[in-house]
Each structure stands twice: as structure tokens, then as C-alpha cells.
PDB file of N, CA and C in Angstrom:
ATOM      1  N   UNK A   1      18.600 -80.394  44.585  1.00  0.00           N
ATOM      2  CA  UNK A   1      19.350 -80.112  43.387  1.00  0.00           C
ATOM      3  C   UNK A   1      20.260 -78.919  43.593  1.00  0.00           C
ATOM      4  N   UNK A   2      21.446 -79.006  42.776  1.00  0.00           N
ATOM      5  CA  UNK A   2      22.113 -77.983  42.829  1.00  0.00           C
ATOM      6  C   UNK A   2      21.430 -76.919  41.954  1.00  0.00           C
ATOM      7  N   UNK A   3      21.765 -75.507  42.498  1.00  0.00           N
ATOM      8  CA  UNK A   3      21.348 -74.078  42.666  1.00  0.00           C
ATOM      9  C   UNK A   3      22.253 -73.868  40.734  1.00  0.00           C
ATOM     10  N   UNK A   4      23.119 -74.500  40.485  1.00  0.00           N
ATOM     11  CA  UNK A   4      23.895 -74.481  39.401  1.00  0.00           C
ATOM     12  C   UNK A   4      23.467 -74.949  38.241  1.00  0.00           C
ATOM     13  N   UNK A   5      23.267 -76.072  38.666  1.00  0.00           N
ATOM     14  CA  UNK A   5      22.758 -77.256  37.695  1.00  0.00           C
ATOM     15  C   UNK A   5      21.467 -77.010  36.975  1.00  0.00           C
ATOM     16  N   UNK A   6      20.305 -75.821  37.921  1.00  0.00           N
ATOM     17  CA  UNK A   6      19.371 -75.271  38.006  1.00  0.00           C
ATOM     18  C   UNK A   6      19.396 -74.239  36.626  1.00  0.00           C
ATOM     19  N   UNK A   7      20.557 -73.537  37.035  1.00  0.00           N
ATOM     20  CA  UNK A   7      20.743 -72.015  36.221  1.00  0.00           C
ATOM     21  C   UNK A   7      21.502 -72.737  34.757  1.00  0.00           C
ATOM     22  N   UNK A   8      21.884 -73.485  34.633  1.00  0.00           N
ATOM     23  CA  UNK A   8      22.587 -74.327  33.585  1.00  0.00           C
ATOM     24  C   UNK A   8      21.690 -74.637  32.494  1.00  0.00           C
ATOM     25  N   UNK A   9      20.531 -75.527  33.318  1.00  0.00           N
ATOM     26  CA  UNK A   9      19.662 -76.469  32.185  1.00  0.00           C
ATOM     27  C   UNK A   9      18.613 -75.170  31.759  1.00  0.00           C
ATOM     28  N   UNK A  10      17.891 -74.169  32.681  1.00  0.00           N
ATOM     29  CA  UNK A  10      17.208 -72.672  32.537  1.00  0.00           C
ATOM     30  C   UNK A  10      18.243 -72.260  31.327  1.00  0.00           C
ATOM     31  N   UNK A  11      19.315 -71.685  30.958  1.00  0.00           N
ATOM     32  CA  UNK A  11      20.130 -71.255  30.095  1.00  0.00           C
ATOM     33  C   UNK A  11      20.002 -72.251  28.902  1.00  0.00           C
ATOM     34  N   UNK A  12      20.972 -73.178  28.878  1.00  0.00           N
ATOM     35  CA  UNK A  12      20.629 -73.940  28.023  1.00  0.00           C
ATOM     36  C   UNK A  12      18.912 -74.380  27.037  1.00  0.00           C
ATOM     37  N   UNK A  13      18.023 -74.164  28.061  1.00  0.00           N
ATOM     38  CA  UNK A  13      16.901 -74.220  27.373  1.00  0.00           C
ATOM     39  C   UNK A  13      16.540 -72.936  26.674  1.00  0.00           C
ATOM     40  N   UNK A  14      16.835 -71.733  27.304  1.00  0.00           N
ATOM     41  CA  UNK A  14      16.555 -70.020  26.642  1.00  0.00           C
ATOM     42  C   UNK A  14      17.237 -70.684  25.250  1.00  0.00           C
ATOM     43  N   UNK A  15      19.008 -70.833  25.372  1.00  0.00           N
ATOM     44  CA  UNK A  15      19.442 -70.867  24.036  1.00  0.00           C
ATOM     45  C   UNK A  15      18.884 -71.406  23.137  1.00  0.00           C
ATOM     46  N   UNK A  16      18.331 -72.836  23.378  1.00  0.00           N
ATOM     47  CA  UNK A  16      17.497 -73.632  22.320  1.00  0.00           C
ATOM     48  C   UNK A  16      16.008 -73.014  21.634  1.00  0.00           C
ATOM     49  N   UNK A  17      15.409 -71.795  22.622  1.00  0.00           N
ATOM     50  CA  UNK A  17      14.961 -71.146  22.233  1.00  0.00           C
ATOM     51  C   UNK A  17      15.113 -70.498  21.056  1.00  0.00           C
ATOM     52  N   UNK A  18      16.095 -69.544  20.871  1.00  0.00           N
ATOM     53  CA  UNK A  18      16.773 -68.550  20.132  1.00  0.00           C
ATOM     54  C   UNK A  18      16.947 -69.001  19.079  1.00  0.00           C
ATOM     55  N   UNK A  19      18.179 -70.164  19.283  1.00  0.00           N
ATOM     56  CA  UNK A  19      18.487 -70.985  18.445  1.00  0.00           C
ATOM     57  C   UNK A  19      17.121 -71.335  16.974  1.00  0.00           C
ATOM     58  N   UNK A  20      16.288 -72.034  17.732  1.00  0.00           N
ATOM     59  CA  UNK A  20      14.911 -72.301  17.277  1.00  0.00           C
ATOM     60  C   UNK A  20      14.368 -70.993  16.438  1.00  0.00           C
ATOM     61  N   UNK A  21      14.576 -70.159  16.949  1.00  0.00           N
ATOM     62  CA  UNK A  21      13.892 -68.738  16.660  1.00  0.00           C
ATOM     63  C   UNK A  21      14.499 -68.412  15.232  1.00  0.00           C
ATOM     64  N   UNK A  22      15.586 -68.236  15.539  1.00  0.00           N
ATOM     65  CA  UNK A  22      16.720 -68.206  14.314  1.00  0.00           C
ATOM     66  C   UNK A  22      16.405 -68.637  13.183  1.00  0.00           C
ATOM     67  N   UNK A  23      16.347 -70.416  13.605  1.00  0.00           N
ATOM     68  CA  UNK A  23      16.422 -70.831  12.332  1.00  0.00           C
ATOM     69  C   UNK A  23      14.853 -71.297  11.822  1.00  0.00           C
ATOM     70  N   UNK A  24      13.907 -70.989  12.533  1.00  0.00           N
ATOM     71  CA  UNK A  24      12.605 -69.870  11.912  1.00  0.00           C
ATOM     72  C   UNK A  24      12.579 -69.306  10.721  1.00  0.00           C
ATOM     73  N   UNK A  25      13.350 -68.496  11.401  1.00  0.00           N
ATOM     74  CA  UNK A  25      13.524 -67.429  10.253  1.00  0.00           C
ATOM     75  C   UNK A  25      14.357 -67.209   9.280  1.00  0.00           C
ATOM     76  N   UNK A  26      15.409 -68.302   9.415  1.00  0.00           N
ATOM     77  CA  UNK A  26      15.940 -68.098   8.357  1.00  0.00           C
ATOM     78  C   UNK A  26      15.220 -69.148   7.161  1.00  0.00           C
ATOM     79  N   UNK A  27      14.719 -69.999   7.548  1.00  0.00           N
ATOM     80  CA  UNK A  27      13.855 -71.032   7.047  1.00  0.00           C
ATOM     81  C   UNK A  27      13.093 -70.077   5.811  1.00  0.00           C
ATOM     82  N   UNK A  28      12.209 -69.088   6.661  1.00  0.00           N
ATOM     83  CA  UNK A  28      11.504 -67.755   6.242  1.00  0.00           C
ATOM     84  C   UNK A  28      12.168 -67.107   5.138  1.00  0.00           C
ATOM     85  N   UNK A  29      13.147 -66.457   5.711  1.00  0.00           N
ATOM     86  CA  UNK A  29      14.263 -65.647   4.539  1.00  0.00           C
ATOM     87  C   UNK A  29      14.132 -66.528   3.151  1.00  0.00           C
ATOM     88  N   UNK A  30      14.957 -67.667   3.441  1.00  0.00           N
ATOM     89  CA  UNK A  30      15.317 -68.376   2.250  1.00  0.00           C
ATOM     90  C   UNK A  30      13.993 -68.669   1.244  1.00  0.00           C
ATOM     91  N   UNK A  31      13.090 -69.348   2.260  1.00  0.00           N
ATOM     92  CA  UNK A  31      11.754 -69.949   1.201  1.00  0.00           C
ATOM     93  C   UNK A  31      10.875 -68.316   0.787  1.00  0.00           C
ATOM     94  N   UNK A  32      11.391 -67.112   1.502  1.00  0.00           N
ATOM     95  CA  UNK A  32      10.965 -65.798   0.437  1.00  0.00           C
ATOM     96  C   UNK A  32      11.491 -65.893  -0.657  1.00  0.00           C
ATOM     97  N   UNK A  33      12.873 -65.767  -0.414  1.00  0.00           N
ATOM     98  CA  UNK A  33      14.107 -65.255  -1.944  1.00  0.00           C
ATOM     99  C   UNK A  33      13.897 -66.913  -2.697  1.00  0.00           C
ATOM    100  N   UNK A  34      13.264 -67.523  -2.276  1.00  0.00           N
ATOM    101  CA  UNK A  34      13.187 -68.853  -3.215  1.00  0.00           C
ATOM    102  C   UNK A  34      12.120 -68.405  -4.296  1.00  0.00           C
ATOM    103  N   UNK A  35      10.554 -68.105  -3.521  1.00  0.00           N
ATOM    104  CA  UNK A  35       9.583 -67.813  -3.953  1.00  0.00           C
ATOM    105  C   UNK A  35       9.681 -66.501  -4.912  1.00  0.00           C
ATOM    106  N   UNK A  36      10.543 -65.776  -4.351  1.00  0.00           N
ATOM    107  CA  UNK A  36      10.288 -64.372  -5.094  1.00  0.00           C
ATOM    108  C   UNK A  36      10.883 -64.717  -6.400  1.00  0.00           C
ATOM    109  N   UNK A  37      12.312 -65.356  -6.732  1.00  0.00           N
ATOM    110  CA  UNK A  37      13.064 -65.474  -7.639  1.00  0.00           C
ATOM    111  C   UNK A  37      12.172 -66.543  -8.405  1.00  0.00           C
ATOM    112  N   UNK A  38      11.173 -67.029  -8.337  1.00  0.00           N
ATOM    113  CA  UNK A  38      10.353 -67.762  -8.896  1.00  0.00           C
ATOM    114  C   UNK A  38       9.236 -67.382  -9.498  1.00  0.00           C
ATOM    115  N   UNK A  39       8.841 -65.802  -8.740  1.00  0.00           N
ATOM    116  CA  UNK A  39       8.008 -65.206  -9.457  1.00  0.00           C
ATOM    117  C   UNK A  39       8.287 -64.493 -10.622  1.00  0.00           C
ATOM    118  N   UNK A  40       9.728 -64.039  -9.823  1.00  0.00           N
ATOM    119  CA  UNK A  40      10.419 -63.402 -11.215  1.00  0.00           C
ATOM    120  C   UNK A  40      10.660 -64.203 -12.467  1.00  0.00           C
ATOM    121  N   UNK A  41      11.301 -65.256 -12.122  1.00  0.00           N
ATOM    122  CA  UNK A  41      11.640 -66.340 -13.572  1.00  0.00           C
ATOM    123  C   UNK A  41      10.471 -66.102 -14.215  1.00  0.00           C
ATOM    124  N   UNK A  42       9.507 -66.662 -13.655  1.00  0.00           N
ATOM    125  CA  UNK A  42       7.748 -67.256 -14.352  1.00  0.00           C
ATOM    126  C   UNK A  42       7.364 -65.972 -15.064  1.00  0.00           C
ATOM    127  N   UNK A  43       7.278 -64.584 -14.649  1.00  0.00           N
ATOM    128  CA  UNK A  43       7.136 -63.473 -15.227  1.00  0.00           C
ATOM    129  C   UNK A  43       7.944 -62.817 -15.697  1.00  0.00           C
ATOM    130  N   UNK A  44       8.943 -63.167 -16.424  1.00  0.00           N
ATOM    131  CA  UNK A  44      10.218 -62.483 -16.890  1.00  0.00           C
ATOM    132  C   UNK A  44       9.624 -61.648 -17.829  1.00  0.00           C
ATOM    133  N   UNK A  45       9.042 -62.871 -18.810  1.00  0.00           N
ATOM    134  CA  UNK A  45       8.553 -62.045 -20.394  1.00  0.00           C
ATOM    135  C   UNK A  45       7.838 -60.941 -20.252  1.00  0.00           C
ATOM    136  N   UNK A  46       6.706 -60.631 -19.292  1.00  0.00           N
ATOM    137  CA  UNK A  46       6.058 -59.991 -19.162  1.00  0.00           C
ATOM    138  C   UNK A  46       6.431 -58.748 -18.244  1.00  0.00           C
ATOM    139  N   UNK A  47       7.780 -58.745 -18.133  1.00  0.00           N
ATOM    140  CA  UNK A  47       8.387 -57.856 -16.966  1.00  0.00           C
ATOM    141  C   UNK A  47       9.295 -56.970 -17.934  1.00  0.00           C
ATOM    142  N   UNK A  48      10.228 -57.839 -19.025  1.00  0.00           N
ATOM    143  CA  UNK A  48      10.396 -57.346 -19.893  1.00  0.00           C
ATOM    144  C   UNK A  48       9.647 -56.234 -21.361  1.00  0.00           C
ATOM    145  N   UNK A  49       8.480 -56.905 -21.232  1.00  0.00           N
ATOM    146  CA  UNK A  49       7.615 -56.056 -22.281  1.00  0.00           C
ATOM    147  C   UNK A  49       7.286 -55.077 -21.707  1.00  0.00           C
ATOM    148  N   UNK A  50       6.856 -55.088 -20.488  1.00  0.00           N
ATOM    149  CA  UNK A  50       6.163 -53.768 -19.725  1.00  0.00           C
ATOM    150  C   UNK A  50       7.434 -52.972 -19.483  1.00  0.00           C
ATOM    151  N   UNK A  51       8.875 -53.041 -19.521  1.00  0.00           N
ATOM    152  CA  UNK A  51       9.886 -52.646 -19.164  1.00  0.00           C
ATOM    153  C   UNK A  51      10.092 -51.855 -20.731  1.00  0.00           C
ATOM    154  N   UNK A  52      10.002 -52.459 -21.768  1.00  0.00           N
ATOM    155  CA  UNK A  52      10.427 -51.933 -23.347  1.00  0.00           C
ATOM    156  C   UNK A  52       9.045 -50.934 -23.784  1.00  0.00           C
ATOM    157  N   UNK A  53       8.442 -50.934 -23.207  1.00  0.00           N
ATOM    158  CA  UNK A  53       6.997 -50.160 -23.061  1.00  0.00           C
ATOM    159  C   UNK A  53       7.033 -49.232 -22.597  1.00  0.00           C
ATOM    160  N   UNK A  54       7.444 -48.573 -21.415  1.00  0.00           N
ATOM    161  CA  UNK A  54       7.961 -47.728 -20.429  1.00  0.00           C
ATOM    162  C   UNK A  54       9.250 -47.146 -20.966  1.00  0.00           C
ATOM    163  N   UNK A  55      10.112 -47.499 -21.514  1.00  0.00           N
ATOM    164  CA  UNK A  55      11.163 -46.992 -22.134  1.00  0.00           C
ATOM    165  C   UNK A  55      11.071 -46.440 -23.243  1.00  0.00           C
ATOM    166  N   UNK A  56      10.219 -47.516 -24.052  1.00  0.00           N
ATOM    167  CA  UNK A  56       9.963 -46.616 -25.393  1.00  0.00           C
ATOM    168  C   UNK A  56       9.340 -45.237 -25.487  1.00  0.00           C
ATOM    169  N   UNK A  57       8.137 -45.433 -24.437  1.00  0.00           N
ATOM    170  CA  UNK A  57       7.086 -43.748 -24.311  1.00  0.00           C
ATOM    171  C   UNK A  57       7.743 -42.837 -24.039  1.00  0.00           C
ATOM    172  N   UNK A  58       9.003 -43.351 -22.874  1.00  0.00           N
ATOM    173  CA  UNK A  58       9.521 -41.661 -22.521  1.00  0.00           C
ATOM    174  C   UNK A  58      10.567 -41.420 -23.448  1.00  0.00           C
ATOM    175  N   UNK A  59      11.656 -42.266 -24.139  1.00  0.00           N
ATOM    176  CA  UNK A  59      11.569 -41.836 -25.251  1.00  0.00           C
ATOM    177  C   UNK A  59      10.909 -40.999 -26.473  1.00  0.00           C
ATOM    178  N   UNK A  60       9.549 -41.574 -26.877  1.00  0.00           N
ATOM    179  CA  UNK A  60       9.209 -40.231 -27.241  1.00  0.00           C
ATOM    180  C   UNK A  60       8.935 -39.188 -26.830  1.00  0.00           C
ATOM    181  N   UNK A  61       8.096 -39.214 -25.617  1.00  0.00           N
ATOM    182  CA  UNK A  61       8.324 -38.111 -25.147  1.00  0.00           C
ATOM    183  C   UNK A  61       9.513 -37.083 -24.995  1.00  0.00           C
ATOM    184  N   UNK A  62      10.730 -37.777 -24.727  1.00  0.00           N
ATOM    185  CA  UNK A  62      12.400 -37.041 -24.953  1.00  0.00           C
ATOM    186  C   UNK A  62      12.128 -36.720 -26.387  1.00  0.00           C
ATOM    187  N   UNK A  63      12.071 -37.194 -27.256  1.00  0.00           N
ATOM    188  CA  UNK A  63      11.916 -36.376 -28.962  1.00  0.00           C
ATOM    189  C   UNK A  63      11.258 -35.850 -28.956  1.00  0.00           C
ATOM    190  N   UNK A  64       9.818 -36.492 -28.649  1.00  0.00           N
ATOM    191  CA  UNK A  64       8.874 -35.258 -29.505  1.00  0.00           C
ATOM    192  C   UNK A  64       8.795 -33.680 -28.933  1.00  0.00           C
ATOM    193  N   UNK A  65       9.396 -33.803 -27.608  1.00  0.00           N
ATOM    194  CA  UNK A  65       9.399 -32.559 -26.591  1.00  0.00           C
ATOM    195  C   UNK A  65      10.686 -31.869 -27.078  1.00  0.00           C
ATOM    196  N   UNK A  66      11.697 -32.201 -27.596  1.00  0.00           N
ATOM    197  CA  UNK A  66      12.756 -31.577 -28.309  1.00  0.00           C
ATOM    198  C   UNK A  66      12.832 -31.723 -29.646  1.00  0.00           C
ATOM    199  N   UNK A  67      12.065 -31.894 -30.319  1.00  0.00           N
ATOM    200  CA  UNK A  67      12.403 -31.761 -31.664  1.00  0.00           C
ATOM    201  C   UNK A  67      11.801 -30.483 -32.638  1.00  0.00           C
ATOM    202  N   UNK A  68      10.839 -29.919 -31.885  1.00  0.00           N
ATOM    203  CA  UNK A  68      10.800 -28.649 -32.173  1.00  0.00           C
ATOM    204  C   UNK A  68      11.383 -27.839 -32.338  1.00  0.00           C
ATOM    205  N   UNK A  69      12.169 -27.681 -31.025  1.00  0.00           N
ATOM    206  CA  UNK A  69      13.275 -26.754 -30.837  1.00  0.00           C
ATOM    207  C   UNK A  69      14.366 -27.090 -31.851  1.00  0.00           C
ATOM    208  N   UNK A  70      14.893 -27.903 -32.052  1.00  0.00           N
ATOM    209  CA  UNK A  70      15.865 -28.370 -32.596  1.00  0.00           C
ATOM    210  C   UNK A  70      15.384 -28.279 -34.400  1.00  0.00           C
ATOM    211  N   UNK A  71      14.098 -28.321 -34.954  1.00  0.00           N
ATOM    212  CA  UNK A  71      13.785 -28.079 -35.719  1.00  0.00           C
ATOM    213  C   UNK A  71      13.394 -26.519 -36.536  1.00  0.00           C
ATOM    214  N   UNK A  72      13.523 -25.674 -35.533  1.00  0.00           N
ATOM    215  CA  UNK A  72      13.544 -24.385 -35.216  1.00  0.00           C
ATOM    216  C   UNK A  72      14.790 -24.156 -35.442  1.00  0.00           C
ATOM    217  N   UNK A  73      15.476 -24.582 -34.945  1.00  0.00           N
ATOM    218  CA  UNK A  73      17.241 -23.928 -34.886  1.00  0.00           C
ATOM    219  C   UNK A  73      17.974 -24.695 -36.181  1.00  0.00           C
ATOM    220  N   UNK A  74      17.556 -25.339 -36.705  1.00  0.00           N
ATOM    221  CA  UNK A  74      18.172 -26.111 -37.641  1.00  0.00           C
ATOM    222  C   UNK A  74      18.003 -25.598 -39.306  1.00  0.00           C
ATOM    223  N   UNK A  75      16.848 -24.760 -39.274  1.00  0.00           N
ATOM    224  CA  UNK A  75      15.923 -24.166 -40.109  1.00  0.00           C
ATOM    225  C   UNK A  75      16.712 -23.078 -40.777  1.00  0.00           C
ATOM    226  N   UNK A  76      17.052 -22.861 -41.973  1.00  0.00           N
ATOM    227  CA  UNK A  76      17.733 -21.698 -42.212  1.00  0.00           C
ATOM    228  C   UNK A  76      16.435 -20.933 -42.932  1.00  0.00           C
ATOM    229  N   UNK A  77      16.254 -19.395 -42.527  1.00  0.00           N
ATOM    230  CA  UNK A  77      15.478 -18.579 -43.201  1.00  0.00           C
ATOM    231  C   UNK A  77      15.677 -18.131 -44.222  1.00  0.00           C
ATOM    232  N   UNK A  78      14.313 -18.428 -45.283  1.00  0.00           N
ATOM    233  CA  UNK A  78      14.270 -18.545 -46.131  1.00  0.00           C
ATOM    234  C   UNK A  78      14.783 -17.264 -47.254  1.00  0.00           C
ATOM    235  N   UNK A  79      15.094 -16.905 -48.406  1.00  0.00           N
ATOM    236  CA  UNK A  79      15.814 -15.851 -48.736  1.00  0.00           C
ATOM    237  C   UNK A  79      14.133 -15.202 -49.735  1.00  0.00           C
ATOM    238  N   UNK A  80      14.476 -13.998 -49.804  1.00  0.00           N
ATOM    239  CA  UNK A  80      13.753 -12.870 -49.816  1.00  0.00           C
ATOM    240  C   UNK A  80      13.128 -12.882 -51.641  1.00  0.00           C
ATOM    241  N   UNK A  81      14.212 -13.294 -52.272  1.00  0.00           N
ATOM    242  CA  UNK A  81      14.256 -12.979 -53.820  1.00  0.00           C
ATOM    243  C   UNK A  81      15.406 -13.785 -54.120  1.00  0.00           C
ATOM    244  N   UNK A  82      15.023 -14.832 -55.232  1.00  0.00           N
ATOM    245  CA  UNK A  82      15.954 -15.667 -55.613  1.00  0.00           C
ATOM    246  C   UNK A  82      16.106 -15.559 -57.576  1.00  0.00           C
ATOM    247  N   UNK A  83      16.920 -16.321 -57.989  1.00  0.00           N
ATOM    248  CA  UNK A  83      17.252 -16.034 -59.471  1.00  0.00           C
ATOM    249  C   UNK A  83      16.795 -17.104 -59.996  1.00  0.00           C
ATOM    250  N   UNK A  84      17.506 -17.513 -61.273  1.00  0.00           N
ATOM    251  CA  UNK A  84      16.873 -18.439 -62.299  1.00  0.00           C
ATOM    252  C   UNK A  84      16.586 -19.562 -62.018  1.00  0.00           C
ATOM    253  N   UNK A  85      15.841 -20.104 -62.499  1.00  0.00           N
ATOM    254  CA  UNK A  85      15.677 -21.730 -61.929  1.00  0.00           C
ATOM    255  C   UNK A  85      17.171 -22.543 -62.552  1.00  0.00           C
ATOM    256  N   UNK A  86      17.180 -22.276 -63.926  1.00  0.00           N
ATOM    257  CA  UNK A  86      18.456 -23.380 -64.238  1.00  0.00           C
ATOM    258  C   UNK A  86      19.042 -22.120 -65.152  1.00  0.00           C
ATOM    259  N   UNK A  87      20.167 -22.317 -64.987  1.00  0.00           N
ATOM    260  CA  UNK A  87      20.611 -21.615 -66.362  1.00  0.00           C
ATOM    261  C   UNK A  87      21.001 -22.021 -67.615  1.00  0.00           C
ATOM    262  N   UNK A  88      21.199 -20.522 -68.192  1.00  0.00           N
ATOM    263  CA  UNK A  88      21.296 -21.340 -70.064  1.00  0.00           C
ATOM    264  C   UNK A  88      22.366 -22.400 -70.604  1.00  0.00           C
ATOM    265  N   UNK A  89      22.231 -23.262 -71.132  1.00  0.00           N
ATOM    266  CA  UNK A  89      22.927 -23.816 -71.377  1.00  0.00           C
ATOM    267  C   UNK A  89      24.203 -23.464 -72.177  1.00  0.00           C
ATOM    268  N   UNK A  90      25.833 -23.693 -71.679  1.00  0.00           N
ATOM    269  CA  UNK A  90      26.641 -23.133 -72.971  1.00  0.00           C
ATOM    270  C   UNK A  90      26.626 -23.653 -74.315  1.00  0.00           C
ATOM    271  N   UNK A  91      26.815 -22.599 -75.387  1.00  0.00           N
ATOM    272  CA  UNK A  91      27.273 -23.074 -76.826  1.00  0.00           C
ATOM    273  C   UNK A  91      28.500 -24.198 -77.290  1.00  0.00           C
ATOM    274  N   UNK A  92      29.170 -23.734 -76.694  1.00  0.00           N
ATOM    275  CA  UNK A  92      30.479 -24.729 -76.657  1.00  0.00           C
ATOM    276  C   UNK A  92      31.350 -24.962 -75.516  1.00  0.00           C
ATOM    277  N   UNK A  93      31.580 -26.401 -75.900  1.00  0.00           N
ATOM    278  CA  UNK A  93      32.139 -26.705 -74.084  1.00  0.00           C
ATOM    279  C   UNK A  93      33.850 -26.746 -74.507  1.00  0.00           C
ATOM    280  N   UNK A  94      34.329 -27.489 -73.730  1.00  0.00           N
ATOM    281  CA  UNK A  94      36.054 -27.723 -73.444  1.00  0.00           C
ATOM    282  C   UNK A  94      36.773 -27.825 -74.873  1.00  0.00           C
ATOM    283  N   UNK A  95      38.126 -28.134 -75.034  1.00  0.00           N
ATOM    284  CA  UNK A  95      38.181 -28.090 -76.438  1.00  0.00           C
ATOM    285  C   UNK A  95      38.106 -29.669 -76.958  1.00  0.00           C
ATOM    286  N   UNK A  96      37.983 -30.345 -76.133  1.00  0.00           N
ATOM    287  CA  UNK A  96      37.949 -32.128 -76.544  1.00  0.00           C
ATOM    288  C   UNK A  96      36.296 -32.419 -76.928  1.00  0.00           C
ATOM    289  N   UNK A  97      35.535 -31.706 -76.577  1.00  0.00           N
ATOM    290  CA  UNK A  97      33.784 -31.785 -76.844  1.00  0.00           C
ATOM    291  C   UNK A  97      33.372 -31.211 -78.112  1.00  0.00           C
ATOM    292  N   UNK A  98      32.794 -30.925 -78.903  1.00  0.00           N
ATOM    293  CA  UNK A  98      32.408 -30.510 -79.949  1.00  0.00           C
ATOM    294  C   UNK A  98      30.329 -30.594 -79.567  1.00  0.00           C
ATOM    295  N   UNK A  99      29.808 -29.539 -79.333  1.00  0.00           N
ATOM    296  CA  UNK A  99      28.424 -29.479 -79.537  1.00  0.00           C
ATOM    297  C   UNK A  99      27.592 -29.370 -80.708  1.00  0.00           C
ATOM    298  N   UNK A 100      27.103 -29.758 -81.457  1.00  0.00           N
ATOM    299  CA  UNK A 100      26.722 -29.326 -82.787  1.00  0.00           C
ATOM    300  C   UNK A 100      25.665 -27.986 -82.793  1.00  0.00           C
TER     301      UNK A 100
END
């Protein structure tokens, strides 16, 4: 046999190797992102609630951890000595009114 013909069909068989190898794995790749996007669909609802759950807490936590402060500063101090509750009523009003 030729010394050529030798190194030819040796090559050619490595490639079919590779080749093979390849598409292994891409076989792999795809039937992951198939599977995964399937886990996701099937558990959406429940990915979502635990997601509005987690958002909501640190939310409060963001308020309730600032609203002190902000309730503090918002606060006007209170005055020392204040006057009448209502005052007297007038005797006579505008000149179109007549009070008896």
C-alpha cells in the first residue's frame, strides 16, 4: 500500500472522530437548554411568587429602616403655650347679613 493512502484514510478517520465528538456535544448543549427552558416554563408560577416575596420583604425593610428618620425630620416641634381653642363669635357680619 501506498505510504499516502495510509496517512489519508488515518486522517480522515481522526476527523470523523472529532466530527463525532462535536456533535456529542452539541446534541448535549441543545437537549440541556431544551430541558432547562422546560424547567423553567413548568415552574414559572412558583418562580414568580418566590420572586414577589423577596421583593416585597426588602422593600419593607427599605421603609421600615427609613421611616423613622424621615418621621423625625418631618415632625415639627411642638409649641410651648398656645391660645384659644375657637374664638368668639362676631356680633355682626358684612353689610348684606343681618344676625339677630
Amino acid at each position: 500500500m501506498d505510504p499516502i493512502y495510509n496517512t489519508s484514510l488515518y486522517t480522515k478517520l481522526q476527523m470523523q472522530k472529532v466530527v463525532n465528538v462535536l456533535a456529542v456535544l452539541s446534541f448535549v448543549g441543545t437537549a440541556g437548554i431544551v430541558g432547562g427552558g422546560t424547567v423553567v416554563y413548568l415552574n414559572k408560577d412558583s418562580i414568580v411568587e418566590n420572586i414577589k416575596s423577596q421583593v416585597a420583604a426588602a422593600a419593607g425593610e427599605a421603609i421600615s429602616g427609613a421611616l423613622p428618620g424621615m418621621l423625625d425630620s418631618a415632625m415639627p416641634e411642638l409649641p410651648s403655650a398656645t391660645g384659644g381653642a375657637i374664638p368668639s363669635l362676631p356680633s355682626t357680619t358684612g353689610p348684606a347679613i343681618r344676625m339677630p
